[in-house]
Protein backbone atom coordinates (compact mmCIF):
# COMPACT_ATOMS: atom_id res chain seq x y z
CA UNK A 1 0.00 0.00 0.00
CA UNK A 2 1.38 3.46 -1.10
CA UNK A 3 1.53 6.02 1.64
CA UNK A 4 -1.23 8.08 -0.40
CA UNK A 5 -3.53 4.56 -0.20
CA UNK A 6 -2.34 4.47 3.55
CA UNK A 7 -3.73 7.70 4.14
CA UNK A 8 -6.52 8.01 2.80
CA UNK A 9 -7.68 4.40 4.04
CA UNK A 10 -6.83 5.73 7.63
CA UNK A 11 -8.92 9.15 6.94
CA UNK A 12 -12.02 6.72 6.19
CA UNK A 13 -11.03 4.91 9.45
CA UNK A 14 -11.15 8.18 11.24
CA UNK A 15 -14.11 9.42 9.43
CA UNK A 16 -16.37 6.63 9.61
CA UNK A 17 -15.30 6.71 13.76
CA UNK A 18 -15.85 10.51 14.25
CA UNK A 19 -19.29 10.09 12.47
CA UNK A 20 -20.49 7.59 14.63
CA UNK A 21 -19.52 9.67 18.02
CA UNK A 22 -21.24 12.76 16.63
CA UNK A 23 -23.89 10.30 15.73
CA UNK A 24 -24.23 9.00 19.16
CA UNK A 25 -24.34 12.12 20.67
CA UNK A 26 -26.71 13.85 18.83
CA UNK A 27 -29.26 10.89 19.65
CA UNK A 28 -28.53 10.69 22.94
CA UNK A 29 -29.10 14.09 23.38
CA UNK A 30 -32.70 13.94 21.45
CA UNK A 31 -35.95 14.83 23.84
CA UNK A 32 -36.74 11.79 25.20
CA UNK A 33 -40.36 10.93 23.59
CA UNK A 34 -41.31 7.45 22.57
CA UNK A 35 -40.52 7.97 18.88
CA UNK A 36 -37.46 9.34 19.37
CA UNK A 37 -36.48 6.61 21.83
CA UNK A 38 -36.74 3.80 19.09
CA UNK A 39 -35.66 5.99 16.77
CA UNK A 40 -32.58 6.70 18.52
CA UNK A 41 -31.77 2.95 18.77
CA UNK A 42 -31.47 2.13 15.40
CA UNK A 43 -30.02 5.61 14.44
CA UNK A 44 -27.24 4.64 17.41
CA UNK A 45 -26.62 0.96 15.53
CA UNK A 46 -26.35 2.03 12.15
CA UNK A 47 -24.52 4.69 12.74
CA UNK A 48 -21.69 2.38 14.56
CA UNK A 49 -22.26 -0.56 12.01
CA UNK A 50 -20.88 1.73 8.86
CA UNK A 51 -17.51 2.01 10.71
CA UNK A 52 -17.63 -1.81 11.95
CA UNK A 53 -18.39 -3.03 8.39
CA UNK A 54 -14.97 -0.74 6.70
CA UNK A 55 -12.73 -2.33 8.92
CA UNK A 56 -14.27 -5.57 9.12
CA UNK A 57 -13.95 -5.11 4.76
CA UNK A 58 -9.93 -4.17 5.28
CA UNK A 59 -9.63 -7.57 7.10
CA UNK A 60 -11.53 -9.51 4.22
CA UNK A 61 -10.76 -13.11 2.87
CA UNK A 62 -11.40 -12.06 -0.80
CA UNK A 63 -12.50 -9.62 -3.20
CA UNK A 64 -16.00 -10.94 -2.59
CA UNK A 65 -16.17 -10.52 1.26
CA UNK A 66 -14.46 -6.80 0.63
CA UNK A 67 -17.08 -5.65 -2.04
CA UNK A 68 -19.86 -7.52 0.72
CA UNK A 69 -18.38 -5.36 3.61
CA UNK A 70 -18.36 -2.37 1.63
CA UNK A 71 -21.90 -2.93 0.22
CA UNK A 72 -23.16 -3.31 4.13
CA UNK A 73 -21.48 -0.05 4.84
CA UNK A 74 -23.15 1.88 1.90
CA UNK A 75 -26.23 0.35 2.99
CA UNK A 76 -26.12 1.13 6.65
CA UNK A 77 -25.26 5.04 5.76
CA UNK A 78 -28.47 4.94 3.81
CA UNK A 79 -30.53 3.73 6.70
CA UNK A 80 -28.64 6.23 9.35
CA UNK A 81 -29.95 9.01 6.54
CA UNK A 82 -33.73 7.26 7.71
CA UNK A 83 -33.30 7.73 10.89
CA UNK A 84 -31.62 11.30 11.30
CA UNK A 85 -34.62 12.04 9.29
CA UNK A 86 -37.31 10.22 11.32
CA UNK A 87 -35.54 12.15 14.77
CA UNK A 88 -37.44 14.89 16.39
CA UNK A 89 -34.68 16.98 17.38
CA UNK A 90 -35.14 20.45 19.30
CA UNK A 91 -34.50 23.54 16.92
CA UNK A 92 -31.34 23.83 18.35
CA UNK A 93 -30.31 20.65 17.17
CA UNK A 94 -31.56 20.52 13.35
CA UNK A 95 -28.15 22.26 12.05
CA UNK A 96 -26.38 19.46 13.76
CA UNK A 97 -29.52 16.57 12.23
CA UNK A 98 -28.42 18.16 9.03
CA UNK A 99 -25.00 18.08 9.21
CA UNK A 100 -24.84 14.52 10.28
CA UNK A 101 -27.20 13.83 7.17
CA UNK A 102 -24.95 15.62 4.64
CA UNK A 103 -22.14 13.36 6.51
CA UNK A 104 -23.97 9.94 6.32
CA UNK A 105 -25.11 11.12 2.82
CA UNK A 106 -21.30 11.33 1.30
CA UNK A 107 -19.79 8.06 3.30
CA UNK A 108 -23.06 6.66 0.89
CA UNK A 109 -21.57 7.94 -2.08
CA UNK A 110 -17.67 7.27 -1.08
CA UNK A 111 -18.77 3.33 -0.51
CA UNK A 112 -20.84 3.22 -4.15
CA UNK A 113 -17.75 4.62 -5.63
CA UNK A 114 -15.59 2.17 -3.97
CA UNK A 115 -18.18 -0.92 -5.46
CA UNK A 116 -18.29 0.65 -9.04
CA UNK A 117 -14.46 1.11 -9.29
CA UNK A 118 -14.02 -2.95 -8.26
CA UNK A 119 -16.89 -3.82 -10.68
């Protein structure tokens, strides 16, 4: 791996980490009504699994399990983009609800490049 490679992988390590912590604190932080209880749960899972998928994908046993990995990573940024969007935040909180969306929103497009450039 080139040091340019090395880099950037470890930028998507960091990137993919840092998202989930915002992600988890933004959720935790949400009033705490019954919607946004259950809402937080699964916003609080998918939000960790898109991290936990990349690096499980940089330990893969073949090109297959990699592309897999990858493919569960683009999919779990999609559903974190459900459930920012499902949240009820306080007005205080939608610049951070949109921010996190723009976030999950890119990781979704980084991963779908990643698949079309192994296709």
């Amino acid at each position: 791996m080139t040091e340019i490679q090395s880099k950037k992988h470890y930028d998507l390590d960091e990137r993919t980490f840092h998202f989930a912590k915002r992600a988890f604190q933004y959720f935790s932080s949400l009033p705490k009504t019954p919607a946004n209880i259950e809402t937080a749960k699964q916003g609080i899972r998918a939000a960790g699994s898109i991290g936990a998928n990349y690096i499980e994908a940089d330990e893969a046993l073949s090109k297959k399990d990699f592309v897999m990995r990858i493919k569960i990573s683009r999919k779990e940024s999609k559903e974190e983009v459900y459930w920012l969007r499902l949240s009820e935040p306080r007005p205080d909180q939608e610049n951070e609800r949109a921010a996190l969306i723009q976030e999950a929103t890119e990781l979704m497009k980084i991963f779908g490049s990643i698949i079309s450039k192994l296709r």
